[in-house]
Protein backbone atom coordinates (compact mmCIF):
# COMPACT_ATOMS: atom_id res chain seq x y z
CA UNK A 1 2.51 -30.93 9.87
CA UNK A 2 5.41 -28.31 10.64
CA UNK A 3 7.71 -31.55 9.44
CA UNK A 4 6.28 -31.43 6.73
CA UNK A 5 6.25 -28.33 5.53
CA UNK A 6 9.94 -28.02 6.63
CA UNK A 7 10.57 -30.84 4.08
CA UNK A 8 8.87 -29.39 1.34
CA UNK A 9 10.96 -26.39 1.50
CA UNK A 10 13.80 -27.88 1.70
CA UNK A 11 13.00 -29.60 -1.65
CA UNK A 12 13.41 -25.89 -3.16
CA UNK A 13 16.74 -24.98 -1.33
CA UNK A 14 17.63 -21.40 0.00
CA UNK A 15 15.51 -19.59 -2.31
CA UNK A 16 12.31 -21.31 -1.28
CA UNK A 17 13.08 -20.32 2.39
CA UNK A 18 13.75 -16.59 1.13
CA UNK A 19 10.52 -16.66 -0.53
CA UNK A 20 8.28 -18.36 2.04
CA UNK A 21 9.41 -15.84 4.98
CA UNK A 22 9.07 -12.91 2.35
CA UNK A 23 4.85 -14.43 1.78
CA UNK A 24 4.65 -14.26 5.98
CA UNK A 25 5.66 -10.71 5.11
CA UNK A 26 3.27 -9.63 2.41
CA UNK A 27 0.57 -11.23 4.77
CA UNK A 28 1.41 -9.34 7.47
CA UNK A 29 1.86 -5.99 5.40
CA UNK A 30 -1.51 -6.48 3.61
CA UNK A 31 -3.83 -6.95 7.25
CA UNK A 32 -1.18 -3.73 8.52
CA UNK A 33 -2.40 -1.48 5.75
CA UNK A 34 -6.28 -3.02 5.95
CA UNK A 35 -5.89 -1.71 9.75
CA UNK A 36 -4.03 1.56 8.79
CA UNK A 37 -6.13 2.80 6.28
CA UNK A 38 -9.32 2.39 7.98
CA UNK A 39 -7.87 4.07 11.08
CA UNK A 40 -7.14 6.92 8.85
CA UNK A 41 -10.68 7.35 7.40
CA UNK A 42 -10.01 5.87 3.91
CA UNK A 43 -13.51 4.23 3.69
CA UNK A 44 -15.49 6.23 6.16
CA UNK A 45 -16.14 9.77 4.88
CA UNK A 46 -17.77 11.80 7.45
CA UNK A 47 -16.95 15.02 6.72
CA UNK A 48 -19.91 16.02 5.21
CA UNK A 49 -22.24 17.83 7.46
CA UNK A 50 -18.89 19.64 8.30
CA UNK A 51 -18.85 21.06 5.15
CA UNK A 52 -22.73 21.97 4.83
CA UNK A 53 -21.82 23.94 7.89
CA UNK A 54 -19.03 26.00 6.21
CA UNK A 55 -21.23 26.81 3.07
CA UNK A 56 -24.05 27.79 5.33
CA UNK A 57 -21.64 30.21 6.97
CA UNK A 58 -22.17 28.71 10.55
CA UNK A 59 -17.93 28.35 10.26
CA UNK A 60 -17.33 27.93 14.59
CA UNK A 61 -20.50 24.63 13.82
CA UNK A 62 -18.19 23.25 10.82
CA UNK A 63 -14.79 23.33 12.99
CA UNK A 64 -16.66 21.81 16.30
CA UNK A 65 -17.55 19.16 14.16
CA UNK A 66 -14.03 18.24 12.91
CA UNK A 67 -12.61 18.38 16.02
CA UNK A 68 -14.33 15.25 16.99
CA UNK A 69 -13.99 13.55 13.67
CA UNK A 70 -10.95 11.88 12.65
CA UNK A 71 -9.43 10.73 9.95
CA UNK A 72 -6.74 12.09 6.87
CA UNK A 73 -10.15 14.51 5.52
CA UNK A 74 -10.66 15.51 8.30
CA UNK A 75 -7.44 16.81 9.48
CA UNK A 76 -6.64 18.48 6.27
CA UNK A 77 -10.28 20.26 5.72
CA UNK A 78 -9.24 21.36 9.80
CA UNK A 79 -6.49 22.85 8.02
CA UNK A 80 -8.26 24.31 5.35
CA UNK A 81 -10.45 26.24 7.78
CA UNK A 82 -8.21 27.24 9.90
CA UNK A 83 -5.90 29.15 7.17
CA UNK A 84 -9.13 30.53 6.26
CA UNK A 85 -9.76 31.90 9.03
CA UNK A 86 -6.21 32.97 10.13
CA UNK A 87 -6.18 36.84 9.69
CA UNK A 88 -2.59 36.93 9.24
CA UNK A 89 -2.25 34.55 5.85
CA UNK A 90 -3.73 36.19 2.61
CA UNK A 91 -5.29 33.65 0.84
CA UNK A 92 -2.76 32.34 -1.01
CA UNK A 93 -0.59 31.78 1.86
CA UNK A 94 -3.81 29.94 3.13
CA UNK A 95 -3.62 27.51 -0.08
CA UNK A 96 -0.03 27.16 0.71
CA UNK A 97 -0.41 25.97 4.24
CA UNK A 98 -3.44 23.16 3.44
CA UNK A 99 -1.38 22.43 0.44
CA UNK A 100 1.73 21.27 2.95
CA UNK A 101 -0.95 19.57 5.38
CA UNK A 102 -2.54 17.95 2.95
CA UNK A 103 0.57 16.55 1.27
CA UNK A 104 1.87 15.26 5.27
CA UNK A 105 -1.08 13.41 5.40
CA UNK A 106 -1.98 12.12 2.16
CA UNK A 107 1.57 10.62 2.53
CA UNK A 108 -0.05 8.36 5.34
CA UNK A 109 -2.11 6.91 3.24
CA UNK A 110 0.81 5.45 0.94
CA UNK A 111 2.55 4.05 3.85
CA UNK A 112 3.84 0.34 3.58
CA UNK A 113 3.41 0.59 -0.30
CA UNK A 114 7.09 0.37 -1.69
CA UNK A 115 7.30 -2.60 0.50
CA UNK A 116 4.94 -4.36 -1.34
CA UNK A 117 5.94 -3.23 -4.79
CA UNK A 118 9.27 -4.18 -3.76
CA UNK A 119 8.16 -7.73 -2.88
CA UNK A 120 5.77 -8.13 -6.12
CA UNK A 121 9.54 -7.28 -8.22
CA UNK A 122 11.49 -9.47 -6.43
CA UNK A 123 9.76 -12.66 -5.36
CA UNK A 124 9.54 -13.79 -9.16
CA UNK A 125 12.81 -12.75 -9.44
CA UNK A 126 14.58 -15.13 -6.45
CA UNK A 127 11.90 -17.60 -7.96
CA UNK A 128 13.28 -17.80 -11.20
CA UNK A 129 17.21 -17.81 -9.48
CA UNK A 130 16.27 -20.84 -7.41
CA UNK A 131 15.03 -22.42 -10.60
CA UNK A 132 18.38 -21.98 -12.18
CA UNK A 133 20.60 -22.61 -9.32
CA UNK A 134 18.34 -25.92 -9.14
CA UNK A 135 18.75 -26.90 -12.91
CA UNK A 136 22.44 -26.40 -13.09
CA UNK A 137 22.55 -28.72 -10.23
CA UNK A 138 20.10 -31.61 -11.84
CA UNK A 139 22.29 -31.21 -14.56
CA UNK A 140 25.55 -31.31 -12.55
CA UNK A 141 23.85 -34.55 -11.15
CA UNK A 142 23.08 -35.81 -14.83
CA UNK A 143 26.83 -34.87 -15.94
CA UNK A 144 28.53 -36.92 -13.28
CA UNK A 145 26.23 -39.88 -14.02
CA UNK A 146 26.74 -40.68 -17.52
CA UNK A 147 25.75 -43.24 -19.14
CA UNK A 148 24.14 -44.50 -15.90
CA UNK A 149 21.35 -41.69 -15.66
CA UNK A 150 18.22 -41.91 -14.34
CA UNK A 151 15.63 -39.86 -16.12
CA UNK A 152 13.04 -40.34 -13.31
CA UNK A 153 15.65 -38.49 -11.07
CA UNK A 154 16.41 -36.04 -13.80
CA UNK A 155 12.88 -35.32 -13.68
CA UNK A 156 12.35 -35.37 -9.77
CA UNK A 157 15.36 -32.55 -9.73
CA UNK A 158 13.59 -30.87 -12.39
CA UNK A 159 10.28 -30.15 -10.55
CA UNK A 160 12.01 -29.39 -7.54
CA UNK A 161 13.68 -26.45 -9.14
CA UNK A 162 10.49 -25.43 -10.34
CA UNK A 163 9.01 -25.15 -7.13
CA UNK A 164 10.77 -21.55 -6.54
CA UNK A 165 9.23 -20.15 -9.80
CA UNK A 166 6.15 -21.26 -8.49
CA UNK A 167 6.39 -19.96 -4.66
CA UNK A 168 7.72 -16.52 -5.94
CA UNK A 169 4.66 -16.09 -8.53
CA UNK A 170 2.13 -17.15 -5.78
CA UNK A 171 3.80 -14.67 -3.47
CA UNK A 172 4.05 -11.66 -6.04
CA UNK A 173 0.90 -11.99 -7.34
CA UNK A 174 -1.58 -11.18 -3.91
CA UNK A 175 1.17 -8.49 -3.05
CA UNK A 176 1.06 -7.01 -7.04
CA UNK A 177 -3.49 -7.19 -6.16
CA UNK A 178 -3.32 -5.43 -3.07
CA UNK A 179 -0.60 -2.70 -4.50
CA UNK A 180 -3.26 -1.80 -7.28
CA UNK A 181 -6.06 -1.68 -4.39
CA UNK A 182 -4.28 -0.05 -1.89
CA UNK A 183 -3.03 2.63 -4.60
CA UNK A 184 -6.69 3.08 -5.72
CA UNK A 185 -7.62 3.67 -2.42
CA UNK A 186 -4.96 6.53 -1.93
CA UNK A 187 -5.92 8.48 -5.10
CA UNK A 188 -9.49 8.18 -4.02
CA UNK A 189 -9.20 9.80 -0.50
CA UNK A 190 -6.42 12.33 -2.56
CA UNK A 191 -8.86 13.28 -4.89
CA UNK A 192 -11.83 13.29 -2.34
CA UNK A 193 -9.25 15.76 0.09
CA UNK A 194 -8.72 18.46 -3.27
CA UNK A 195 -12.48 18.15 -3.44
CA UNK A 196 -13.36 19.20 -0.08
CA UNK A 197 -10.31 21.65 0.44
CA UNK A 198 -11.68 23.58 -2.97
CA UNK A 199 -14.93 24.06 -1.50
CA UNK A 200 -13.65 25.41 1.64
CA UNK A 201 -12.00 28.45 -0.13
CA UNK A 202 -14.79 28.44 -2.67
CA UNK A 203 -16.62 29.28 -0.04
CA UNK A 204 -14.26 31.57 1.57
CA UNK A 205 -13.82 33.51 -1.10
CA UNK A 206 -17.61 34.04 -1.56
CA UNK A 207 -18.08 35.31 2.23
CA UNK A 208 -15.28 37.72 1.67
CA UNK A 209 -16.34 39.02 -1.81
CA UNK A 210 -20.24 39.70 -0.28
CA UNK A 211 -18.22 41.31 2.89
């Protein structure tokens, strides 16, 4: 079996080679960020009762209850409430500092990304260059034949060249899917994290007006 998948990219030169270690890439990228983001929370919200606690104004419950949860909400709504309840940052000093913790950690959730946007640009790209390095040479071949050329092995160089086109679409397209998802994903748990950190100095800002 290995033989003969060593033969088959041969058949498409350098560029096939390029192509096939850069799809053992995207793989391993792709199960990397499945593992990463559900380390980091991004489908598991359970920061909920957490906040129930803060609106009810039982604030030491809330905090108790992120320090065992874990998770990219979780650390930045432990933020939150702690600039909250800092006495030495006003409250827009308080914004400030979940603003910077929320931007560290938001930025986890993006990790890995370029890579694969990288790879969905360039494998079509070293694709379509194997294709052309391959068809000058068929034609090169077809040239120094003359009047004696096959078309059958015209043909058979032909589809060989093609084979890089094909490889670097079937690698760019899964990493092109799972850049959209993974993207998605991010401006779901960003837009979940503004959610939760507004609510926190909602709330805030309602216990210190009734004070």
């Amino acid at each position: 079996m290995s033989g003969d998948v060593v033969a088959f990219l041969d058949r498409g030169g350098p560029a096939l080679w390029v192509i096939a270690a850069l799809s053992v890439l995207t793989l391993a990228l792709i199960l990397w960020k499945l593992w990463d983001l559900a380390r980091l929370g991004a489908w598991a919200r359970r920061e909920d009762a957490a906040l129930t606690d803060w609106a009810a104004g039982r604030r030491a419950d809330a905090m108790a209850r992120l320090a065992r949860t874990q998770g990219v909400r979780a650390g930045v709504l432990r933020a939150a409430m702690d600039a909250c309840t800092d006495p030495a940052l006003t409250v827009s000093l308080a914004r400030e500092e979940t603003e910077r913790s929320a931007r560290a950690a938001l930025r986890a959730t993006r990790r890995g990304l370029r890579a694969l946007e990288l790879i969905a640009t360039v494998a079509p790209l070293i694709g379509l260059l194997g294709t052309v390095l391959g068809m000058i040479e068929a034609f090169q071949a077809l040239q120094e034949a003359g009047n004696r050329a096959d078309p059958a092995a015209l043909a058979g160089g032909i589809w060989q060249a093609l084979l890089t086109t094909a490889a670097g679409m079937a690698v760019a397209i899964p990493a092109a899917a799972a850049l959209s998802a993974f993207d998605s994903v991010a401006e779901r748990v960003q837009a979940e994290v503004e959610d939760m950190a507004t609510r926190v100095f909602t709330r805030a800002g309602a216990a210190e007006q009734a004070a």
